[in-house]
N, C-alpha and C. Protein backbone atom coordinates (compact mmCIF):
# COMPACT_ATOMS: atom_id res chain seq x y z
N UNK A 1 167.51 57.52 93.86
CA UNK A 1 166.55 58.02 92.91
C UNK A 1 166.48 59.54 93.00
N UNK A 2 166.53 60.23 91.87
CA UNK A 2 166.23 61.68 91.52
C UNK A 2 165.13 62.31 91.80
N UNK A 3 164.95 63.13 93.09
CA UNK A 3 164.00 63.78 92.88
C UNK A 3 163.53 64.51 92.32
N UNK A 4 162.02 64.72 91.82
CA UNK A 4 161.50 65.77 90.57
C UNK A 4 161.73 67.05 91.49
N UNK A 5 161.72 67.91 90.43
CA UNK A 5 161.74 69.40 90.93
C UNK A 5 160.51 69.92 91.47
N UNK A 6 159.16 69.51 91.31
CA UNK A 6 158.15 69.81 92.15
C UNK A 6 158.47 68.69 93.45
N UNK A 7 159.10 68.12 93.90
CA UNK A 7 159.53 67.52 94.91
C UNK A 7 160.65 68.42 95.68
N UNK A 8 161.27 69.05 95.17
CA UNK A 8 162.48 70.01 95.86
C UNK A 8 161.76 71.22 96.31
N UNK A 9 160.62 71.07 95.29
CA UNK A 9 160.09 72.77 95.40
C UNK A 9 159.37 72.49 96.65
N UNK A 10 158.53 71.05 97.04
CA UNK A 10 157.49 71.08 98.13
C UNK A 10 158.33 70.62 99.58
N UNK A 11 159.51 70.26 99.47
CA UNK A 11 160.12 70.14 100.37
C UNK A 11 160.83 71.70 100.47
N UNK A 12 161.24 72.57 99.89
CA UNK A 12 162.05 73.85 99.93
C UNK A 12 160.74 74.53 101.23
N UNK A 13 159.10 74.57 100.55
CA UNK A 13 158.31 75.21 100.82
C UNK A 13 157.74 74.72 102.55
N UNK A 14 158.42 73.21 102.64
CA UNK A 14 157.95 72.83 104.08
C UNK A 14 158.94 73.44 104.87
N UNK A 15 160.01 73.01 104.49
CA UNK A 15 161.39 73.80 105.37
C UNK A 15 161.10 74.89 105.61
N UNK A 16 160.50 75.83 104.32
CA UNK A 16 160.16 76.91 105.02
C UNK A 16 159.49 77.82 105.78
N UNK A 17 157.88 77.04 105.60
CA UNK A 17 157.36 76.87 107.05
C UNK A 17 157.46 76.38 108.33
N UNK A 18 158.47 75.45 108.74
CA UNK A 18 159.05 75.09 109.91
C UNK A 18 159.77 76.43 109.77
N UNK A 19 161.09 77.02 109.39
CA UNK A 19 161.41 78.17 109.88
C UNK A 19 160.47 79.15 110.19
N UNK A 20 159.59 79.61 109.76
CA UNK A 20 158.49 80.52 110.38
C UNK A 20 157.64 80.05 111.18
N UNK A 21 157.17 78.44 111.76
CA UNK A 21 156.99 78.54 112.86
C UNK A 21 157.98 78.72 113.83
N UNK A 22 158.81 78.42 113.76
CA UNK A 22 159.81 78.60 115.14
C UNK A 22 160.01 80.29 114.95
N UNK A 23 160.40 81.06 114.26
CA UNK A 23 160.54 82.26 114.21
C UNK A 23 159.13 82.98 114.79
N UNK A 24 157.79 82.65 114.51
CA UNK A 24 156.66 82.99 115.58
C UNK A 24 156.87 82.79 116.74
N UNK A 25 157.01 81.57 117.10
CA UNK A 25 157.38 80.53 118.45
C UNK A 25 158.60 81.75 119.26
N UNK A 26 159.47 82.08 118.89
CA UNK A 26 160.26 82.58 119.60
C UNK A 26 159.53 84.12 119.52
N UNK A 27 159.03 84.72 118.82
CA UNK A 27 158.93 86.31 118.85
C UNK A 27 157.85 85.85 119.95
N UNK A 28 156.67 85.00 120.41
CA UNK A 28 155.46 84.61 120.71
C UNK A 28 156.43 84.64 122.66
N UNK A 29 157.38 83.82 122.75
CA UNK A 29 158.29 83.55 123.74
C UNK A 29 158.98 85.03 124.39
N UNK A 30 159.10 85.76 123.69
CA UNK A 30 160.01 87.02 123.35
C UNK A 30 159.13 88.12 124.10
N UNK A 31 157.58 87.76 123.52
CA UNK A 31 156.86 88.50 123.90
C UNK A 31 155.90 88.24 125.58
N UNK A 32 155.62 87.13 125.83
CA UNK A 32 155.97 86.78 126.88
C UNK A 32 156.67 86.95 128.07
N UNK A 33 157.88 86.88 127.87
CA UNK A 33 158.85 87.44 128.72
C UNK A 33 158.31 89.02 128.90
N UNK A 34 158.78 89.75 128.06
CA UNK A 34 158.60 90.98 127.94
C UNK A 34 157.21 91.27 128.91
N UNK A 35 156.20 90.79 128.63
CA UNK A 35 155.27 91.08 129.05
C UNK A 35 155.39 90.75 130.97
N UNK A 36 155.75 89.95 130.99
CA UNK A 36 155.92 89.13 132.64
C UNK A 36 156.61 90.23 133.47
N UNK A 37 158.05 90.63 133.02
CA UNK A 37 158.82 91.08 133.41
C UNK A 37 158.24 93.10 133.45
N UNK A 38 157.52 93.59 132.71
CA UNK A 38 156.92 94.42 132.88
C UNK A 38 155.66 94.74 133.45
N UNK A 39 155.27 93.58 133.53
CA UNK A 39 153.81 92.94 134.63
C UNK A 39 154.42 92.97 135.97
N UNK A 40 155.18 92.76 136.31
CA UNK A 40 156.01 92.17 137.18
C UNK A 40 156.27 93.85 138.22
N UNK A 41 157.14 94.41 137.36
CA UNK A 41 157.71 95.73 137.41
C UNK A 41 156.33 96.98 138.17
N UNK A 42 155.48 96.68 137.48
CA UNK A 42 154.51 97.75 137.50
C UNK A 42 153.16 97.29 138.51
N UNK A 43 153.36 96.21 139.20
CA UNK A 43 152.91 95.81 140.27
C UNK A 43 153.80 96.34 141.55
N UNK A 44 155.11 96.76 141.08
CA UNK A 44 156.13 96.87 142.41
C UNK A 44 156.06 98.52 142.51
N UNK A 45 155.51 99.10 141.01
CA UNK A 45 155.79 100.60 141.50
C UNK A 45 154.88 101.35 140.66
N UNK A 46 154.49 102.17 141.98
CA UNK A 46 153.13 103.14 140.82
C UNK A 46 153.11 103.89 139.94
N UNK A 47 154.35 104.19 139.43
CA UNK A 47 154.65 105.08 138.57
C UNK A 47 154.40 104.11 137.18
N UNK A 48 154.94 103.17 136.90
CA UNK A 48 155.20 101.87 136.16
C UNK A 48 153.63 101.71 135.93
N UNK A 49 153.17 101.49 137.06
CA UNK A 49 151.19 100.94 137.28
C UNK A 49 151.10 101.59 136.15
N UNK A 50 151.12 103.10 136.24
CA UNK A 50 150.36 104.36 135.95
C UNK A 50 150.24 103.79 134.41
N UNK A 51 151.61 103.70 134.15
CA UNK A 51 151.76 103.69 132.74
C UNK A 51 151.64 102.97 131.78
N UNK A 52 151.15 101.49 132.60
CA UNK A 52 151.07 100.22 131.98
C UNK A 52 149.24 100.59 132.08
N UNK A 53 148.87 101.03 133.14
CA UNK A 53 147.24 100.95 132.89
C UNK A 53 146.95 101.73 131.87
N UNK A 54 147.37 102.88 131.60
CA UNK A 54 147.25 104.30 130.73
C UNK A 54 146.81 103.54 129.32
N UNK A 55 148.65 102.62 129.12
CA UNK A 55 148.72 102.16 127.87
C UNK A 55 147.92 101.32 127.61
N UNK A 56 147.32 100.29 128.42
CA UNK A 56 146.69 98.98 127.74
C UNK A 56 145.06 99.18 127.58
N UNK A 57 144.58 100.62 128.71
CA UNK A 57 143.17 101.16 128.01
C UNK A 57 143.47 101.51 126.89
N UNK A 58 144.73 102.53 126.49
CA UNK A 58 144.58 102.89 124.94
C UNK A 58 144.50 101.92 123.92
N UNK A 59 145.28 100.80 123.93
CA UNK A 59 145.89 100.21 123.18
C UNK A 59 144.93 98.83 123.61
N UNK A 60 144.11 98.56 124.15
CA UNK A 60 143.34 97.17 124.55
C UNK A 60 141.98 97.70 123.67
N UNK A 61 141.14 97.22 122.89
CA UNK A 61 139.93 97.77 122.36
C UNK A 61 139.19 96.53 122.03
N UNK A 62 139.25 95.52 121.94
CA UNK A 62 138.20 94.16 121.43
C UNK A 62 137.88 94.03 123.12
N UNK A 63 136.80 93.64 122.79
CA UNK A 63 136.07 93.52 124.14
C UNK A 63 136.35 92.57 124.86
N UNK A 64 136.97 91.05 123.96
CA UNK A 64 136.82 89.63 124.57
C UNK A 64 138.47 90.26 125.23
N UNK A 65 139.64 91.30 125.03
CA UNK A 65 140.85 91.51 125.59
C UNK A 65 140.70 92.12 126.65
N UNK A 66 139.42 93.42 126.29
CA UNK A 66 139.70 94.31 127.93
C UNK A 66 138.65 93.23 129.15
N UNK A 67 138.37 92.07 128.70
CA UNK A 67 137.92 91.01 129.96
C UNK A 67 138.83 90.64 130.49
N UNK A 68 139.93 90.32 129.39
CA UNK A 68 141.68 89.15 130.01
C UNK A 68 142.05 90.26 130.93
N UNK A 69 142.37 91.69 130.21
CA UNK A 69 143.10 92.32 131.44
C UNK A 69 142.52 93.17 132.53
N UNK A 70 140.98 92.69 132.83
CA UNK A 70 139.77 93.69 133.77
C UNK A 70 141.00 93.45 135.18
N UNK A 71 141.15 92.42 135.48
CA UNK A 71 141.33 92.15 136.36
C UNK A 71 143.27 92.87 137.06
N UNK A 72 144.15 92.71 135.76
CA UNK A 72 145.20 92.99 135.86
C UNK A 72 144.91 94.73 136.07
N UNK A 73 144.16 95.49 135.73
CA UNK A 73 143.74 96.73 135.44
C UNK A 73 143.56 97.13 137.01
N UNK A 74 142.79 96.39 137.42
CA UNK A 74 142.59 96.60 138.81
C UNK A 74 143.57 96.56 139.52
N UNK A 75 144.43 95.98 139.38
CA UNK A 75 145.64 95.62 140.16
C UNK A 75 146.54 97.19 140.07
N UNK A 76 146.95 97.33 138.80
CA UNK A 76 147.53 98.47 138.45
C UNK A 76 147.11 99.75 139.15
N UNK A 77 145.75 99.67 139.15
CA UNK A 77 145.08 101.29 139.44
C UNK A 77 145.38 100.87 141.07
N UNK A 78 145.64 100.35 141.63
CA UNK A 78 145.51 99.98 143.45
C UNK A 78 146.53 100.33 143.62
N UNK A 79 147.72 99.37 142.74
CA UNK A 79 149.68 100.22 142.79
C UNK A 79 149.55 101.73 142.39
N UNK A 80 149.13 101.89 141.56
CA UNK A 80 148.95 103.52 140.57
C UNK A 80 148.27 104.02 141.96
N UNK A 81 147.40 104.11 142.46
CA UNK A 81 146.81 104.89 143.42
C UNK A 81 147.34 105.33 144.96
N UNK A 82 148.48 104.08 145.17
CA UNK A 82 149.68 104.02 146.21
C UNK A 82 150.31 105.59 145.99
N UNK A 83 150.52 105.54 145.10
CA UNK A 83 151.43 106.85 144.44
C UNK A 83 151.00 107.73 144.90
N UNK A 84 149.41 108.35 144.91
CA UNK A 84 148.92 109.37 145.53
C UNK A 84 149.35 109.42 146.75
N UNK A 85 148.24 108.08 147.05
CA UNK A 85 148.39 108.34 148.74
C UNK A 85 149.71 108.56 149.61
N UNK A 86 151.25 108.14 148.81
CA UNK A 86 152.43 108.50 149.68
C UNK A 86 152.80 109.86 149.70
N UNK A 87 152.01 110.45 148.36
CA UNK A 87 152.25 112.11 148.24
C UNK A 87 151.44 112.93 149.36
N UNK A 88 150.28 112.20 149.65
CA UNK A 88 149.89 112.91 150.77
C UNK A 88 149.96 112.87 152.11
């Protein structure tokens, strides 16, 4: 049996929301990583700290976000603050 063309059209339009979830799904994955691996990094060195704390006060501004990263913040400024103390 022939499907109608508003039948091709609502199947064209599902297909093409399954491709854009998976295309979220992976940038969502993508970003993740990214994030771990630079989380990761800037726990091991204060220079890294410095720059990851710098950026995510600038760039963190809704209040319910700078709660998620109060804690990672702290972490950073303790590596970031290593830095001094080996200079002196």
């Amino acid at each position: 049996m022939a499907r109608s063309i508003d039948q091709q059209i609502a199947e064209a339009q599902a297909k093409l929301n399954r491709l854009k979830s998976r295309q979220k799904a992976s940038e969502t994955r993508r970003k993740i990583i990214v994030g771990a691996v630079v989380t990761t990094e800037a726990l091991k060195d204060p220079k890294i700290a410095r720059w990851m704390a710098g950026t995510l006060r600038k760039n963190v501004t809704r209040d319910v976000d700078l709660k998620e990263v109060a804690g990672l913040l702290d972490e950073l400024d303790a590596k970031a603050a290593q830095a001094k103390g080996d200079r002196e």
